[in-house]
Protein backbone atom coordinates (compact mmCIF):
# COMPACT_ATOMS: atom_id res chain seq x y z
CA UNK A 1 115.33 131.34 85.00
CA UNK A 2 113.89 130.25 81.21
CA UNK A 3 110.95 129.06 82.78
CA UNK A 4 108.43 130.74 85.04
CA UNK A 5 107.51 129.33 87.91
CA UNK A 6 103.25 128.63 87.87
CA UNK A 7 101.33 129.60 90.90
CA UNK A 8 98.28 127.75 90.71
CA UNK A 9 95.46 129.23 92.84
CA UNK A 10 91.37 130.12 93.24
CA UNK A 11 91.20 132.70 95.83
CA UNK A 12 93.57 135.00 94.71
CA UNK A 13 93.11 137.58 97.51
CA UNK A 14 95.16 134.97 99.81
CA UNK A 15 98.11 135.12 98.41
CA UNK A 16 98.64 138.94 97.09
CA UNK A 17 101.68 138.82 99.30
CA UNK A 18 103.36 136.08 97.64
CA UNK A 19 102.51 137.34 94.38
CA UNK A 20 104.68 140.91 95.49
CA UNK A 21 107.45 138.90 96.84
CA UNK A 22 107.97 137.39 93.31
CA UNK A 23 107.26 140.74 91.25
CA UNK A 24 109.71 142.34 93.96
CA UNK A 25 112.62 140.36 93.52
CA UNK A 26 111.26 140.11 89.68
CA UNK A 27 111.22 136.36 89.22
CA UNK A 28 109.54 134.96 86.35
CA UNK A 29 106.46 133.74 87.92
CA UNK A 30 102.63 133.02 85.96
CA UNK A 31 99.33 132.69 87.92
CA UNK A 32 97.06 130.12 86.81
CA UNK A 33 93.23 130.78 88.21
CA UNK A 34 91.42 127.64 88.81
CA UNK A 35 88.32 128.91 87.97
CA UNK A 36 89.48 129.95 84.01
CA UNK A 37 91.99 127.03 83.38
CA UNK A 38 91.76 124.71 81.24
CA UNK A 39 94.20 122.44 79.38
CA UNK A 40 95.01 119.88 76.98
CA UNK A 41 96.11 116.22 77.27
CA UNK A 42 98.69 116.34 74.42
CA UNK A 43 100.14 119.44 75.82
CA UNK A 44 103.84 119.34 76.98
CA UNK A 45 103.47 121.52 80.09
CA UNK A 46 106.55 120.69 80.96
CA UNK A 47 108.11 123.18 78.26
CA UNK A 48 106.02 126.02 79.94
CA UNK A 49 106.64 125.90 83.63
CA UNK A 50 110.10 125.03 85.61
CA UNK A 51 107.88 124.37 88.61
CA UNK A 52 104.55 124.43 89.93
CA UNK A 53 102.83 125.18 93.17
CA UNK A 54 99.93 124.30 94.29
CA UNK A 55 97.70 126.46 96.20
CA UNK A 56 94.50 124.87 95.58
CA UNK A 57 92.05 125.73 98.42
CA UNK A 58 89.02 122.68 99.61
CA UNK A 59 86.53 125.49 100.69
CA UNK A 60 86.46 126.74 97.16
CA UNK A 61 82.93 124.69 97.26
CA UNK A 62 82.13 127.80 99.41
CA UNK A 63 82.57 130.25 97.10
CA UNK A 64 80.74 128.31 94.13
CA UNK A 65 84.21 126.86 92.86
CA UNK A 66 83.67 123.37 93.92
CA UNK A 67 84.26 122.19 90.28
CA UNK A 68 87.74 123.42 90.51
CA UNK A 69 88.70 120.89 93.57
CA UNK A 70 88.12 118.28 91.40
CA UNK A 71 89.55 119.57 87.98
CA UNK A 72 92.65 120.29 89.89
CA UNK A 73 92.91 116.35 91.15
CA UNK A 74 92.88 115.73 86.91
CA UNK A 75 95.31 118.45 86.42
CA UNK A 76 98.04 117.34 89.24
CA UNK A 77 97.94 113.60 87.95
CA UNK A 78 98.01 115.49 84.12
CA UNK A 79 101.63 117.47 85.54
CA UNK A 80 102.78 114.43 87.50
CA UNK A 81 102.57 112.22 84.56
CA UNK A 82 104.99 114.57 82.56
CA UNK A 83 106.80 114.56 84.93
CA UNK A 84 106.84 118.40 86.10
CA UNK A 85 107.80 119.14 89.66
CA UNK A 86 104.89 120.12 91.71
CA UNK A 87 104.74 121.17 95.07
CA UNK A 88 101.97 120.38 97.32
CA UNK A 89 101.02 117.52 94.43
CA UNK A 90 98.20 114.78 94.10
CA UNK A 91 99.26 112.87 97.32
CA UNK A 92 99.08 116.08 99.46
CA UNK A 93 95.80 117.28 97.88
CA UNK A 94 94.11 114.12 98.57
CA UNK A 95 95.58 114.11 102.12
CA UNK A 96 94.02 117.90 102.01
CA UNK A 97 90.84 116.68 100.79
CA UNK A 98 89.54 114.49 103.33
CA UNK A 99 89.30 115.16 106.96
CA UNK A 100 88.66 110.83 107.41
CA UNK A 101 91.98 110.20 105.91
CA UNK A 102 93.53 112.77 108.02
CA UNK A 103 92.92 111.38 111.07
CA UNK A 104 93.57 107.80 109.81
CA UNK A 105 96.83 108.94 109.23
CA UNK A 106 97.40 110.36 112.64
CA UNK A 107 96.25 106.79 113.86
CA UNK A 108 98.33 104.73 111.07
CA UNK A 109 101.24 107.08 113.07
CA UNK A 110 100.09 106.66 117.11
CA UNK A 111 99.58 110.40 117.36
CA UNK A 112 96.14 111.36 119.38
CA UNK A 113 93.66 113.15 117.58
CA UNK A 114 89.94 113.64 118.84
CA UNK A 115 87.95 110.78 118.42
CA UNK A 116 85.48 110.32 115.77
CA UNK A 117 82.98 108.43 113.35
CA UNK A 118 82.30 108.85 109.68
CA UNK A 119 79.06 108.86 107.95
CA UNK A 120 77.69 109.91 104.79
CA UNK A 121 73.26 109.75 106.01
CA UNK A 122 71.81 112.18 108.44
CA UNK A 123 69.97 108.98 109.91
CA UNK A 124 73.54 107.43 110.85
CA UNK A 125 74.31 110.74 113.13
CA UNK A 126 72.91 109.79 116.08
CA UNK A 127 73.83 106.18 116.40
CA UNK A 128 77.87 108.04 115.64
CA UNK A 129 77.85 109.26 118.37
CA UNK A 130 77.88 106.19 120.90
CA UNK A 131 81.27 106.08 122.76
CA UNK A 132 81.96 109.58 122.13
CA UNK A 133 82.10 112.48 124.79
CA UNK A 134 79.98 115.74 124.96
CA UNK A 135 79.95 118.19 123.41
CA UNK A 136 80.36 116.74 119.70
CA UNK A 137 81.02 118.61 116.79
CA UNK A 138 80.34 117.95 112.53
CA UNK A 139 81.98 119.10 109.80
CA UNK A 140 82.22 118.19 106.61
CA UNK A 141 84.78 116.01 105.57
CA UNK A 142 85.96 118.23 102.77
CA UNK A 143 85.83 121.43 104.92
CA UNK A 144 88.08 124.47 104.94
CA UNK A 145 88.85 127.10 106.86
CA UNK A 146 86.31 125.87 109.97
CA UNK A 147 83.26 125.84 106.78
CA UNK A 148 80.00 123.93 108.03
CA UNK A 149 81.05 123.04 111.72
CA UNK A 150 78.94 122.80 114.31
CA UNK A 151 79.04 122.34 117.89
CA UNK A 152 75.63 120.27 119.81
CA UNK A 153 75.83 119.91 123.64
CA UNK A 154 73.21 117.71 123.87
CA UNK A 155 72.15 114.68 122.48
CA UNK A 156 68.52 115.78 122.11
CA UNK A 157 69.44 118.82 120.43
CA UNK A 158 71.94 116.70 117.95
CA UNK A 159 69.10 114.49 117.25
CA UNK A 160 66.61 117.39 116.48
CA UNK A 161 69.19 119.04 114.13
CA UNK A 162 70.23 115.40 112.58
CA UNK A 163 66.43 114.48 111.95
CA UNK A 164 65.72 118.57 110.46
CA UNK A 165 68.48 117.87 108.20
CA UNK A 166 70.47 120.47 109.59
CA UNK A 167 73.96 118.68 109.48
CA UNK A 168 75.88 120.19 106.96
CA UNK A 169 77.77 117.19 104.71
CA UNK A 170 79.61 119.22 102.43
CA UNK A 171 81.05 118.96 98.66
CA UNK A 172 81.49 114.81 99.17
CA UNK A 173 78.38 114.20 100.89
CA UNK A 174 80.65 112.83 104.39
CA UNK A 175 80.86 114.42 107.54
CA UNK A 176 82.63 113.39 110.68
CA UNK A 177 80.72 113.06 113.91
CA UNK A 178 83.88 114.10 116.54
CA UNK A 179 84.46 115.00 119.95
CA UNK A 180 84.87 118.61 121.02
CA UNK A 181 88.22 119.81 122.84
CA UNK A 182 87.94 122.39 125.22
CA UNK A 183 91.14 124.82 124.50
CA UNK A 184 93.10 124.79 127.49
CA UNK A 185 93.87 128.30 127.93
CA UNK A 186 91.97 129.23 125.07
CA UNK A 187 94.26 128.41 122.38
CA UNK A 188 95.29 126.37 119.62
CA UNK A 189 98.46 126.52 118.05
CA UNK A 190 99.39 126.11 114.16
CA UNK A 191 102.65 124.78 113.07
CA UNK A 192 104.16 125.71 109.73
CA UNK A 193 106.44 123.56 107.58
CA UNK A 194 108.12 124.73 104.54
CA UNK A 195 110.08 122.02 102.38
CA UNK A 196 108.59 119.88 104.97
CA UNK A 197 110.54 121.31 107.83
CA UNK A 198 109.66 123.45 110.67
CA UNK A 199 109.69 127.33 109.77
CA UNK A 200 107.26 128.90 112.33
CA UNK A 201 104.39 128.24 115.04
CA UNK A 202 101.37 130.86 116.44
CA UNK A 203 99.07 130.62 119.06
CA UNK A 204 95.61 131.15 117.89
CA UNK A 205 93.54 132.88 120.67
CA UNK A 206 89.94 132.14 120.30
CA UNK A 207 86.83 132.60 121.54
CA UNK A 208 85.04 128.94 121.44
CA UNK A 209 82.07 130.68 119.10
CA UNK A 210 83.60 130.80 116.03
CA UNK A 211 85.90 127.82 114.38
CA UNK A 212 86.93 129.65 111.05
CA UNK A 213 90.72 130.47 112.51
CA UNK A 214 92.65 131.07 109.03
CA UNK A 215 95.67 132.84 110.64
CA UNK A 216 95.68 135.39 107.31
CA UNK A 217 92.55 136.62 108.50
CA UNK A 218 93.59 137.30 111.98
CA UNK A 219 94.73 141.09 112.49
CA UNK A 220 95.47 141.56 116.02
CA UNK A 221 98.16 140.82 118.39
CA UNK A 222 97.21 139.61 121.49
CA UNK A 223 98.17 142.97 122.87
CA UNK A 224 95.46 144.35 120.80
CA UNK A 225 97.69 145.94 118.14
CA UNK A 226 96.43 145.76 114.73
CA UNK A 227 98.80 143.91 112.04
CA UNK A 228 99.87 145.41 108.95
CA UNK A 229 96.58 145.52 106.97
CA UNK A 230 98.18 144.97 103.58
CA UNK A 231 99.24 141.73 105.28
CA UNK A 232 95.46 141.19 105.87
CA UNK A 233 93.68 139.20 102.81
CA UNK A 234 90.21 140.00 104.31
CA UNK A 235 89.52 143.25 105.29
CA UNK A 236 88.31 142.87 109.01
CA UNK A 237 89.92 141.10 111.78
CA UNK A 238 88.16 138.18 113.20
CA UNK A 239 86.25 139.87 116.11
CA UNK A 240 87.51 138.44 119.98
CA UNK A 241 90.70 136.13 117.70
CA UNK A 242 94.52 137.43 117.89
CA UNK A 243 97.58 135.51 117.25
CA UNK A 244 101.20 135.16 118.86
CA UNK A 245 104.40 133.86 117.89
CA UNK A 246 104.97 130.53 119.45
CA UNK A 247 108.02 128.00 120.17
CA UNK A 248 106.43 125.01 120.31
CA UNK A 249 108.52 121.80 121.92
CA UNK A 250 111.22 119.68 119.82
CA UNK A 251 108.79 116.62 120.02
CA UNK A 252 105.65 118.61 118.55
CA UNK A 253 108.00 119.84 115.57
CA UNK A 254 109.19 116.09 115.40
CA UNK A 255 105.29 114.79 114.90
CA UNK A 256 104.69 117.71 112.61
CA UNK A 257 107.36 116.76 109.96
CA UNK A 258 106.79 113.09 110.05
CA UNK A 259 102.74 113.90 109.93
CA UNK A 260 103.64 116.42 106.77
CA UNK A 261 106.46 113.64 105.09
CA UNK A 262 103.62 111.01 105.22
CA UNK A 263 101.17 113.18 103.81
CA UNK A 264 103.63 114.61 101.10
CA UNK A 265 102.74 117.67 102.17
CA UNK A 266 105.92 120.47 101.56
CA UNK A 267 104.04 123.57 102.10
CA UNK A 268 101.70 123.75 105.15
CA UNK A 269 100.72 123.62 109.03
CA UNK A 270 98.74 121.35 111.25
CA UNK A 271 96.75 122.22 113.68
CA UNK A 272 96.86 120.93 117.35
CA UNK A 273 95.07 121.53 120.73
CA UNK A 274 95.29 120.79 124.69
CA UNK A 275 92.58 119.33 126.20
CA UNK A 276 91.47 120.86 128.90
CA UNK A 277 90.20 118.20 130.35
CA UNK A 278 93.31 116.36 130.90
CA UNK A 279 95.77 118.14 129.36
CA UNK A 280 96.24 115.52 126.31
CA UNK A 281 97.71 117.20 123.00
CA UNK A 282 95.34 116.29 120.57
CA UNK A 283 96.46 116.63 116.47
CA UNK A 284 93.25 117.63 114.62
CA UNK A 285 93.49 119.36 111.06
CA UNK A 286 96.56 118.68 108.31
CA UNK A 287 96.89 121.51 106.07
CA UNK A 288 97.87 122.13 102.58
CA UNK A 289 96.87 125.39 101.72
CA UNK A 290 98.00 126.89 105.14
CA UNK A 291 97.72 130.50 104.55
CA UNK A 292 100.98 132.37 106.77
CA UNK A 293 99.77 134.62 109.38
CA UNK A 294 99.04 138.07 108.38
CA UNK A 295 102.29 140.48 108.71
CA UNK A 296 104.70 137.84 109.36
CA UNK A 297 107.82 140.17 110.93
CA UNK A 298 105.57 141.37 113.65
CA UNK A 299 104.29 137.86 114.90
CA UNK A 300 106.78 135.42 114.05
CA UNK A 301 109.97 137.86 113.33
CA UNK A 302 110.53 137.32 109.61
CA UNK A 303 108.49 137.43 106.26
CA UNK A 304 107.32 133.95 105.64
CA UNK A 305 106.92 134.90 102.29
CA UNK A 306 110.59 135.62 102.11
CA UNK A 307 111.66 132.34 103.31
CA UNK A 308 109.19 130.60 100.52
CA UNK A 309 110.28 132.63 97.50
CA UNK A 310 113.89 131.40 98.86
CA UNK A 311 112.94 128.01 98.56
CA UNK A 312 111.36 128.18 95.30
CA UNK A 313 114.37 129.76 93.75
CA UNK A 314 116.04 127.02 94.88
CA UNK A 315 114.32 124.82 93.65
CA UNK A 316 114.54 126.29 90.23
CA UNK A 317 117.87 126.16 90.73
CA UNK A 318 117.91 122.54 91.37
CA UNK A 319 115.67 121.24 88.65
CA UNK A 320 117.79 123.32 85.87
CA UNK A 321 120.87 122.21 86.95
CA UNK A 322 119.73 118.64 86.80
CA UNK A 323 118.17 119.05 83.23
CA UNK A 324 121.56 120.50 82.07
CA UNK A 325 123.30 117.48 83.34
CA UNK A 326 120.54 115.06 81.50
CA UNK A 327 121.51 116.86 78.92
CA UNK A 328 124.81 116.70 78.58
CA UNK A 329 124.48 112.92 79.04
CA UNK A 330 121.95 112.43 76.35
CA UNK A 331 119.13 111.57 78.75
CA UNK A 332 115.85 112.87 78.04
């Protein structure tokens, strides 16, 4: 390879394992931090990088970095334009971005998702909320890793939090007022693509009071063994949460890839649940920056991190060969 491939990233902790894979196998690879980069218009990036991913994260608003979600938007459409290969791009960033447009894409594609209303006021909360069943929960439309959601049982006690201003918005100032799905079983499951194809699924066991379920951060089997804690980007587990390899059915991995090839996301998972209730599957959260579970070989049977560095080779692979042939023709 002439040309490193760019790894483009603001919470570096999350993807330490990636970063080994690469240095491992000793592919030329750069990391470009979010929160330091900068660039310039007339610059020919595409001279610097063969490819690059994106790895972007939308609860960097979390950990003060909200100025890098939208730099990065500026910087995708900046690579795009010169025409630089870019996984996980501007069309699945946006898709990323926005919880809404999530969920109108599940519609625009007849697959269930909990039901829901948009606002941007706290005075438009409680008037959301008509047609909807109880419990509800908000979160912000440009959330992250379960950031700023919050469960009400009760409409009085909605109202009281709605009219305290006590509804957390988030980065965009929009929030979605949705209905709560009881787990059946206690569960939801995550389904990983890679090149937009099904690589893995877990099961997610959780314990209904907490809804930050990053699968990275989850270091315990559901036999109570602990994972590999270099595997582990945050140095606890998530107290009462473990995680299981799953097979999920051929028509769930069928909705998955067309929900990912509509989004134009290449490198993520989406999140579904059962209702308890009746038993409906319900698709709620499309995501980009799916961090792979933690110690990959004991949950799922391989390194996921393996598989990727695979594909990104290849991919190298693929866009030199083609620039040799446009060369050889003339073409630039």
């Amino acid at each position: 390879m002439s040309k490193p491939i760019a790894i483009y990233y603001e919470q570096q902790h999350w993807f330490k394992p990636l970063f080994a894979e690469l240095e491992c196998r000793g592919t030329p690879y750069v990391k470009i931090d979010a929160t330091s980069h900068a660039y310039g218009i007339e610059e020919h990036a595409e001279n610097l990088f063969s490819l690059v991913v994106n790895r972007m994260s939308p609860s960097a608003w979390n950990r003060e970095h909200g100025d890098c979600i939208f730099y990065t938007l500026g910087f995708l459409d900046h690579l795009e334009r010169r025409g630089i290969r870019v996984i996980n791009g501007l069309r699945a960033f946006r898709t990323e971005l926005s919880k809404a447009a999530q969920l109108s894409l599940l519609d625009s594609l007849d697959l269930p998702y909990p039901k829901a209303r948009v606002i941007h006021r706290s005075e438009q909360a409680v008037a959301a909320t008509e047609g909807l069943r109880w419990p509800i929960v908000v979160k912000p439309n440009m959330g992250g890793s379960g950031a700023g959601v919050k469960r009400f049982d009760t409409p009085e006690a909605f109202a009281a939090a709605a009219e305290a201003g006590e509804l957390a918005f988030g980065l965009d100032t929009t929030a979605l007022v949705q209905e709560f799905i009881p787990a059946r079983d206690s569960h939801i499951v995550r389904v990983e693509v890679l090149n937009g194809k099904y690589l893995y699924a877990i099961k997610v066991h959780i314990t209904g009071e907490t809804f930050d379920l990053c699968p990275a951060d989850i270091c315990r089997t559901t036999s109570g063994v602990d994972l590999n804690r270099v595997a582990c980007p945050v140095d606890a587990p998530k107290t009462g949460i473990s995680v299981e390899g799953y097979q999920p059915p051929p028509d769930v991995i069928a909705d998955v890839e067309r929900i990912m090839s509509h989004a134009g996301i290449e490198l993520g998972g989406v999140e579904y649940i059962t209702d308890d209730r009746d038993g409906q599957r319900q698709y709620y959260d499309i995501n980009a920056l799916s961090n792979f579970v933690a110690d990959g070989p004991n949950v799922v049977g391989f390194d996921p991190f393996a598989k990727l560095v695979d594909w990104l080779e290849d991919e190298v692979s693929v866009i030199k060969t083609r620039t040799q042939e446009l060369a050889l023709t003339g073409v630039r």
